[in-house]
Protein backbone atom coordinates (compact mmCIF):
# COMPACT_ATOMS: atom_id res chain seq x y z
CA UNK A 1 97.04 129.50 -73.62
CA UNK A 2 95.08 128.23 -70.24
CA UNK A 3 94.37 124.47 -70.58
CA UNK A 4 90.46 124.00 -71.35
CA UNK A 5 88.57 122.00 -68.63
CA UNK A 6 86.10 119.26 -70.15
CA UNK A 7 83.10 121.65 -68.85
CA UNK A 8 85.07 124.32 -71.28
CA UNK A 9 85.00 122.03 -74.31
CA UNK A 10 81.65 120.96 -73.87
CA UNK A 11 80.28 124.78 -73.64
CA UNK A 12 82.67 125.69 -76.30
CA UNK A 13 81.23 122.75 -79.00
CA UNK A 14 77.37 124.07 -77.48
CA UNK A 15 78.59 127.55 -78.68
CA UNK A 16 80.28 126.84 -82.09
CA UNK A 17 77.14 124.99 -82.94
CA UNK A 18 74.88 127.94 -82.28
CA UNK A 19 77.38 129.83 -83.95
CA UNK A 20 77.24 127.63 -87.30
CA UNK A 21 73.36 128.29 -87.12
CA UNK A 22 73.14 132.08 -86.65
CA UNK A 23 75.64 132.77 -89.37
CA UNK A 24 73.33 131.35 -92.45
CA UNK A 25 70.89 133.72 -91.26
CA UNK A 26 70.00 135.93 -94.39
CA UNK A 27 69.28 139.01 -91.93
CA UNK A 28 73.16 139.08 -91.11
CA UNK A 29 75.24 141.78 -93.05
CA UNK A 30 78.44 140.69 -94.61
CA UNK A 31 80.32 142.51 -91.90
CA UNK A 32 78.52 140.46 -89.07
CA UNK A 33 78.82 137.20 -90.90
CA UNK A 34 82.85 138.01 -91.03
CA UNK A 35 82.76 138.68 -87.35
CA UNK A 36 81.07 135.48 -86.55
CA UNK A 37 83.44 133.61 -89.28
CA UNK A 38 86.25 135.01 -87.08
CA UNK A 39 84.44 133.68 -83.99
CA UNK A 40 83.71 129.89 -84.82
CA UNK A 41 87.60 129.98 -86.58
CA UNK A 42 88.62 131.19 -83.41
CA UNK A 43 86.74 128.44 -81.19
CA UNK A 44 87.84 125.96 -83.62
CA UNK A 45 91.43 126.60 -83.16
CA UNK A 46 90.92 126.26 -79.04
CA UNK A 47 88.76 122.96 -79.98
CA UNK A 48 91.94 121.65 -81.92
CA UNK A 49 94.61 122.86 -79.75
CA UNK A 50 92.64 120.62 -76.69
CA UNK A 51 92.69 117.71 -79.22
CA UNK A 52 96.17 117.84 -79.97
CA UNK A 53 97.02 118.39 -76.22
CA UNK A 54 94.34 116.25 -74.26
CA UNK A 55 96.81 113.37 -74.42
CA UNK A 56 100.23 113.07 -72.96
CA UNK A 57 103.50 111.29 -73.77
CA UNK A 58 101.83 108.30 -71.64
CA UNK A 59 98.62 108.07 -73.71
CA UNK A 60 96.95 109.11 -70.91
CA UNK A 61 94.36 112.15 -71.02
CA UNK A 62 95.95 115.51 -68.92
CA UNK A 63 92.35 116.58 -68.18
CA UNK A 64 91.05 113.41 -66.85
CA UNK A 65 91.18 112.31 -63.05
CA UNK A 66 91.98 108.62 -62.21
């Protein structure tokens, strides 16, 4: 898996949260509200794997400069 960027993680959380919206819509069928199920579980997973990842054996955060 490519390491997520910060801009990545941010767009990622903006997406999941649109995501989380759309799929209480009542117009959805069951088969479009599995697909987008499989979509936020799938950003969610990316979201945690940056969180267990962001920080090195240091302590110090691999995507941050400085």
């Amino acid at each position: 898996m490519a390491t997520l960027t910060l801009p990545d993680v941010f767009d990622l959380r903006l997406k999941l949260q649109e995501l989380e919206v759309k799929k209480d819509s009542p117009e959805l069928s069951l088969f479009e509200r599995c697909d987008l199920e499989d979509e936020i579980l799938e950003i969610k997973e990316k979201l945690g794997e940056f969180d267990r990842l962001k920080f090195s054996d240091e302590g110090e955060c691999i995507n941050c400069s400085g």
